[in-house]
Protein backbone atom coordinates (compact mmCIF):
# COMPACT_ATOMS: atom_id res chain seq x y z
CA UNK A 1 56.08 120.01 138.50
CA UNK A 2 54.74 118.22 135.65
CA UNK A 3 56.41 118.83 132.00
CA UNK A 4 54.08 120.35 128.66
CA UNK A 5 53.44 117.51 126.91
CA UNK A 6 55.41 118.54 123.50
CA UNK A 7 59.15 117.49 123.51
CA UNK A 8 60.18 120.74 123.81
CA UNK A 9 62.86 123.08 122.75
CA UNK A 10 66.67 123.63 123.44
CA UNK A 11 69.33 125.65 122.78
CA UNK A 12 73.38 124.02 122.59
CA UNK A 13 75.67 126.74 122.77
CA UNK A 14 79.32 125.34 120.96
CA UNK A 15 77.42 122.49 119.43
CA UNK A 16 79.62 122.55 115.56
CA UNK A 17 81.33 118.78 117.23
CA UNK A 18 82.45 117.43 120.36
CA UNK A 19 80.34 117.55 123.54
CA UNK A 20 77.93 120.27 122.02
CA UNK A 21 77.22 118.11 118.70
CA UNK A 22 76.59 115.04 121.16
CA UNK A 23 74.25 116.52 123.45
CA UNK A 24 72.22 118.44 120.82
CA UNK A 25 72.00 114.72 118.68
CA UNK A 26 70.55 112.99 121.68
CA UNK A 27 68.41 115.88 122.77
CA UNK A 28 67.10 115.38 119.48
CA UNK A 29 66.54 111.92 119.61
CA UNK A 30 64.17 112.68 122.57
CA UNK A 31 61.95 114.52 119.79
CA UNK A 32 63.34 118.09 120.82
CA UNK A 33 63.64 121.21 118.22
CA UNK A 34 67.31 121.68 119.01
CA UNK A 35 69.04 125.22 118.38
CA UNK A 36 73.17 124.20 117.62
CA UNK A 37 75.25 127.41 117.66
CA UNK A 38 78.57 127.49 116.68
CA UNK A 39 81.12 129.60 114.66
CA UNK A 40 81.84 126.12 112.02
CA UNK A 41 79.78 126.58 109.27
CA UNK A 42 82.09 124.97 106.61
CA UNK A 43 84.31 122.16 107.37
CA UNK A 44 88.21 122.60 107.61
CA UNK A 45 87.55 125.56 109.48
CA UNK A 46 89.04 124.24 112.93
CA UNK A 47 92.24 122.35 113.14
CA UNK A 48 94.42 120.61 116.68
CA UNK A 49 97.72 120.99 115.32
CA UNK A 50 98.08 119.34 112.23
CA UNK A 51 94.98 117.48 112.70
CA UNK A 52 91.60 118.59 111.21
CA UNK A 53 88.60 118.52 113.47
CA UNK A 54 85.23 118.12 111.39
CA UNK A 55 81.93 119.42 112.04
CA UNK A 56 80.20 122.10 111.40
CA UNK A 57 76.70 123.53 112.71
CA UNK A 58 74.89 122.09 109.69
CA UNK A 59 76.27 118.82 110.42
CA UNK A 60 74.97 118.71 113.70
CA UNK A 61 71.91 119.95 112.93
CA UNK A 62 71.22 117.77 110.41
CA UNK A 63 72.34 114.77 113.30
CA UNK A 64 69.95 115.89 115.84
CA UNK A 65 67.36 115.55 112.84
CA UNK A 66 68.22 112.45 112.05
CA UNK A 67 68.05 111.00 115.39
CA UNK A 68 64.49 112.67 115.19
CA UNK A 69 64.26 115.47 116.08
CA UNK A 70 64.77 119.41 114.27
CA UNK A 71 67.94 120.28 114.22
CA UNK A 72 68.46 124.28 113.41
CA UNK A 73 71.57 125.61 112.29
CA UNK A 74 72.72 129.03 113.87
CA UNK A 75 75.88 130.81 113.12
CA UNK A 76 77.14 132.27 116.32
CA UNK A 77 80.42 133.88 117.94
CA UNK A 78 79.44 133.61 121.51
CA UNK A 79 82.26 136.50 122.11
CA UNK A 80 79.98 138.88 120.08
CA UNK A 81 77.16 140.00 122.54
CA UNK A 82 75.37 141.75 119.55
CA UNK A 83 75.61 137.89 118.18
CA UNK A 84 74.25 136.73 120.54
CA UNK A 85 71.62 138.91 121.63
CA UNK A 86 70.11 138.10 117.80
CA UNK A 87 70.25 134.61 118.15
CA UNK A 88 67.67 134.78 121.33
CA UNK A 89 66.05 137.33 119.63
CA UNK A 90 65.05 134.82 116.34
CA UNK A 91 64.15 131.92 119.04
CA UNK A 92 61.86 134.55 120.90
CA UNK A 93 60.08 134.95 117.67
CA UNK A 94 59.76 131.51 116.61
CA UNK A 95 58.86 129.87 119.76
CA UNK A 96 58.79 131.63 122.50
CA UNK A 97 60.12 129.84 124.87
CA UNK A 98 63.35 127.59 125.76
CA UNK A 99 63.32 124.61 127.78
CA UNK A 100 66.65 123.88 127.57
CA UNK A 101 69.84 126.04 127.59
CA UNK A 102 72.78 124.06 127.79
CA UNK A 103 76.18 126.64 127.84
CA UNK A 104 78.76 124.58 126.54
CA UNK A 105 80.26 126.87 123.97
CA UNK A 106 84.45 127.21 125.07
CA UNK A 107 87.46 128.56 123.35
CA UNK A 108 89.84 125.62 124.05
CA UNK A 109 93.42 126.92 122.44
CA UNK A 110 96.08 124.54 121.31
CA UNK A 111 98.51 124.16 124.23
CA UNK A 112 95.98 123.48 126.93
CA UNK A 113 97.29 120.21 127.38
CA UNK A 114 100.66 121.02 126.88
CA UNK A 115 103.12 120.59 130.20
CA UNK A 116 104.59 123.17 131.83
CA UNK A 117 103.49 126.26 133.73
CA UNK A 118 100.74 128.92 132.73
CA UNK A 119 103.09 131.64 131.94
CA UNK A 120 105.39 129.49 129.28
CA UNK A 121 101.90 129.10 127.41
CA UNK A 122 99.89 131.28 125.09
CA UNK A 123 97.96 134.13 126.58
CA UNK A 124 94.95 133.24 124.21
CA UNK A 125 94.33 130.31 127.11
CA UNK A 126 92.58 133.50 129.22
CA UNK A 127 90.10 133.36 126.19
CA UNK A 128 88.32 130.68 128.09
CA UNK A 129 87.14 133.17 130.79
CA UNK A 130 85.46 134.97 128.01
CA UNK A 131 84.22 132.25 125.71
CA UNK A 132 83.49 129.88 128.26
CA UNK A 133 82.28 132.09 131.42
CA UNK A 134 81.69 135.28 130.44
CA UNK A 135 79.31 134.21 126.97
CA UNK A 136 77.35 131.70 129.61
CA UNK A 137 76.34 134.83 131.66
CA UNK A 138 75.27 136.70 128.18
CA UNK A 139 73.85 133.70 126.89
CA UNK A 140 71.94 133.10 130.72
CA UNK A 141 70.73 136.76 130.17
CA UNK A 142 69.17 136.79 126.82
CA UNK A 143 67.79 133.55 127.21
CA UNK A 144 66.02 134.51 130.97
CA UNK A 145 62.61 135.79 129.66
CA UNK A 146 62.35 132.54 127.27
CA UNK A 147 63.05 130.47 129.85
CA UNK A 148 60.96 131.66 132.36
CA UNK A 149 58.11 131.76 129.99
CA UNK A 150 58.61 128.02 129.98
CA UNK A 151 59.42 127.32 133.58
CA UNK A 152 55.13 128.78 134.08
CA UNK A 153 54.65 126.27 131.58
CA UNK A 154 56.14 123.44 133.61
CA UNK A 155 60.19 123.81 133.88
CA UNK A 156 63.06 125.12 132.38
CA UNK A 157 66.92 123.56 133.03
CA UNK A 158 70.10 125.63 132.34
CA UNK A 159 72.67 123.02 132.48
CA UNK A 160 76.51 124.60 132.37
CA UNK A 161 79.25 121.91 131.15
CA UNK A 162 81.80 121.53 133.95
CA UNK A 163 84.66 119.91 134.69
CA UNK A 164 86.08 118.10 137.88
CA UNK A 165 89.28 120.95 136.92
CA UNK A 166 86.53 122.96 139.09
CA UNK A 167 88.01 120.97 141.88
CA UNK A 168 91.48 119.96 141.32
CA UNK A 169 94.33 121.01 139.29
CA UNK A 170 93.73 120.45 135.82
CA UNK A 171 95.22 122.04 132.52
CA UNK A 172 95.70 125.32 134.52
CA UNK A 173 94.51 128.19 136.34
CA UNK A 174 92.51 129.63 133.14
CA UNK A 175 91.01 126.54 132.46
CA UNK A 176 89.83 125.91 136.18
CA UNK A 177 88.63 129.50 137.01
CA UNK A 178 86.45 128.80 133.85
CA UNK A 179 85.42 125.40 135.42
CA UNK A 180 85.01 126.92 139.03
CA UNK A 181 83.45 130.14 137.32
CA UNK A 182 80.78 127.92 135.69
CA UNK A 183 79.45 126.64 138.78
CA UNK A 184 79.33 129.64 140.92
CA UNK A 185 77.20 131.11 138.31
CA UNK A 186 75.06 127.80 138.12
CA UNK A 187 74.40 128.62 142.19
CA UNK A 188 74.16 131.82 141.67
CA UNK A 189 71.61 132.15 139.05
CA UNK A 190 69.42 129.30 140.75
CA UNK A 191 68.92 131.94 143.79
CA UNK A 192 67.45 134.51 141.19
CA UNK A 193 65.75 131.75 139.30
CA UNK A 194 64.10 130.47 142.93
CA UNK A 195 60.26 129.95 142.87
CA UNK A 196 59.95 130.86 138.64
CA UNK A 197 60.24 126.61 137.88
CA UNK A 198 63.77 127.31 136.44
CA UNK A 199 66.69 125.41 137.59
CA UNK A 200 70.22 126.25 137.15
CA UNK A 201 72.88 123.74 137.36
CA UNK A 202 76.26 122.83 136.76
CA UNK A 203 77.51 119.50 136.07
CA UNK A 204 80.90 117.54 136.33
CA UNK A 205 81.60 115.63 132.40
CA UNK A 206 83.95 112.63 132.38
CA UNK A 207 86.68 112.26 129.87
CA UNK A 208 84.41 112.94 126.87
CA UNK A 209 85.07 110.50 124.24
CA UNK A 210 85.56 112.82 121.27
CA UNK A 211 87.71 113.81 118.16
CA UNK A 212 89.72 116.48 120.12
CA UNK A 213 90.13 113.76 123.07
CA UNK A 214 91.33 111.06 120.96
CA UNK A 215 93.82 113.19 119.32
CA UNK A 216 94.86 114.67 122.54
CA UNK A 217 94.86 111.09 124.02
CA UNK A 218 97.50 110.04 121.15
CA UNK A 219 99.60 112.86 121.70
CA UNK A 220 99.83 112.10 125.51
CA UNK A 221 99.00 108.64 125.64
CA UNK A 222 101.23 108.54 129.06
CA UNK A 223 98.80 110.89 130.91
CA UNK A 224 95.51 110.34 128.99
CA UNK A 225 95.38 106.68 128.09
CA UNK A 226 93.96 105.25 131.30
CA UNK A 227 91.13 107.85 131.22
CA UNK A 228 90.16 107.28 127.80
CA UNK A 229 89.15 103.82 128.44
CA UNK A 230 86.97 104.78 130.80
CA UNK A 231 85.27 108.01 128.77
CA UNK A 232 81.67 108.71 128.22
CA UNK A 233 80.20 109.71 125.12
CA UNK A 234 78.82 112.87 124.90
CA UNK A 235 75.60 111.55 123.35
CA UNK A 236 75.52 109.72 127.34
CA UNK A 237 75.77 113.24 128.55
CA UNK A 238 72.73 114.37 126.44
CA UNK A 239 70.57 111.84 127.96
CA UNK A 240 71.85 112.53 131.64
CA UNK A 241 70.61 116.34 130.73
CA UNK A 242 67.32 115.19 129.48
CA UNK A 243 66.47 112.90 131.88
CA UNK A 244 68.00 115.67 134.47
CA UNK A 245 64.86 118.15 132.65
CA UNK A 246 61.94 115.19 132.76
CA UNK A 247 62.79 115.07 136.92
CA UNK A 248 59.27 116.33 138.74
CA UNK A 249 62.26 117.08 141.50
CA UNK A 250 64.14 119.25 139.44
CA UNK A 251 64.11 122.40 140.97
CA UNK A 252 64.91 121.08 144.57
CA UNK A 253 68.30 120.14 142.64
CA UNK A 254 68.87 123.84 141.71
CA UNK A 255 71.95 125.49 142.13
CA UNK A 256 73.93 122.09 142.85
CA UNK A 257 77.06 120.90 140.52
CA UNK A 258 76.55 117.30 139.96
CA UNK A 259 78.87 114.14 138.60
CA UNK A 260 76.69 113.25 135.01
CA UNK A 261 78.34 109.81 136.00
CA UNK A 262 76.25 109.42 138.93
CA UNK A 263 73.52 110.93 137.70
CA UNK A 264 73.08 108.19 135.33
CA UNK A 265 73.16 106.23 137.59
CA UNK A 266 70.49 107.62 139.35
CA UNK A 267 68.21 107.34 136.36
CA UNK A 268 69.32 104.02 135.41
CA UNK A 269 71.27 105.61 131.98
CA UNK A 270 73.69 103.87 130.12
CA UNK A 271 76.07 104.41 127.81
CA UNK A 272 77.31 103.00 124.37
CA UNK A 273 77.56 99.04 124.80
CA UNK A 274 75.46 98.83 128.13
CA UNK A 275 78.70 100.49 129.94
CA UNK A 276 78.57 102.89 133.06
CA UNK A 277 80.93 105.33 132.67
CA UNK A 278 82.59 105.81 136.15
CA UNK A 279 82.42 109.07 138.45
CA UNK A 280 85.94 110.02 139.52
CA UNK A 281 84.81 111.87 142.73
CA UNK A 282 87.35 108.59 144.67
CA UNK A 283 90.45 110.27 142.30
CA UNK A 284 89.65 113.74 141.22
CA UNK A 285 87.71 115.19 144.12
CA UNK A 286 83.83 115.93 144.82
CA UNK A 287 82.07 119.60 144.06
CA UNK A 288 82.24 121.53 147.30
CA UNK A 289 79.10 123.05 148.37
CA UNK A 290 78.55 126.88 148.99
CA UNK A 291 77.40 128.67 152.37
CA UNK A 292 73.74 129.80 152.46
CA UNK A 293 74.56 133.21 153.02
CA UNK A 294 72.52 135.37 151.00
CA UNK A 295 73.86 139.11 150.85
CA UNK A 296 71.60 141.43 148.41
């Protein structure tokens, strides 16, 4: 199905740093108006232990202009539906249609890479399955007639940031139900999305080399080190997601989880310094597919 011929426009759910602020910069340098949502609107708001994490919304906004494209700045606690429901509301009016909605937005609490078991930990971990799983099905909602509006015009993508912790042990049950939770939804929403030229999917991120990553890497250099050498930026994943958008066989793909490692591959993608940032299906394990069983 062939794409309009404007660059389009996307919304980046959690995009104040990290993977969000990535993806929405190199969206942006594929000419896209860019939507970056976030609760960080002044920096020194977010801290990993004694370690400040910068960023903010306007930052990244003002990134995905740079890289050329226009970067908009909206304040958003994707726990607050009403919150939400606004923000869609304000894109509805200005364009009147999405493209892109990448659901990335996560409440990651301090101790999720702390050992020992789930119960020894903070109950604020369970916040993931609400800012993480639960604000990707209210975001999904909202954003359904403004994506459909652009899948008649030639294709929409809802792209949910996974994990391989969908597949294995990782960081805990809370933080793999969210994983798991992300693509069953992708699946799920790709059967009521069938036939409308919107695809849902969820995809499997590497070690993302980022600000929280490094600092978590330091802290536990003994279990993180050998994966940070081999981490993809998440600029690499923006590009993976664009050129996942541009594919005339996108909708065939609907409802799978896929590796962003090996779909770079696919489309010949590379990242920072001509590297290919591995897929760790060999060590982690692959996504499992679902039956076809449809039950209304």
């Amino acid at each position: 199905m062939p794409h309009p011929s404007s660059p389009g426009i996307a919304v980046v759910t959690g995009a104040s740093r990290g993977v969000g602020q990535g993806i929405a910069q190199a969206l942006g340098a594929a000419g896209m108006t860019v939507y970056v949502t976030g609760r960080s609107t002044q920096e020194g708001q977010r801290q990993l232990g004694d370690a400040a994490l910068h960023g903010t919304i306007h930052s990244s906004a003002a990134a995905v202009t740079a890289a050329g494209g226009r970067g908009i700045a909206v304040a958003c606690d994707h726990g607050d539906d009403a919150q939400v429901a606004a923000l869609f509301e304000r894109i509805a009016n200005e364009q009147g249609r999405i493209d892109i909605l990448v659901n990335n937005a996560l409440a990651i609490d301090d101790s999720l890479i702390a050992p020992g078991p789930f119960w020894a930990k903070p109950l604020a971990q369970a916040e993931m399955l609400n800012v993480g799983l639960r604000s990707h099905y209210v975001a999904t909602h909202h954003a359904a007639p403004l994506l459909l509006a652009a899948g008649k015009a030639g294709g929409a993508l809802v792209a949910f940031t996974s994990s391989f912790g969908a597949g294995c042990y990782m960081h805990g049950p809370a933080y793999g139900a969210q994983k798991a939770g992300c693509d069953k939804m992708a699946f799920d929403m790709a059967v009521d999305f069938e036939g409308s030229g919107v695809a849902a999917l969820s995809l499997w991120l590497g070690v993302q080399r980022t600000e929280r990553t490094e600092i978590a890497a330091r802290q536990r250099s003994d279990a993180y080190g050998d994966f940070m050498a081999r981490s993809e930026s998440p600029q690499f994943v923006g590009r993976t997601i664009h050129a996942l958008w541009r594919d005339t066989a996108l909708t065939q793909r609907s409802g799978q989880t896929l590796i962003v490692a090996e779909l770079a591959q696919e489309y010949g993608l590379r990242d920072e310094g001509e590297r290919s940032p591995p897929s760790w299906r060999e060590f982690l394990g692959a996504p499992r597919p679902y039956h076809p069983a449809r039950v209304s």
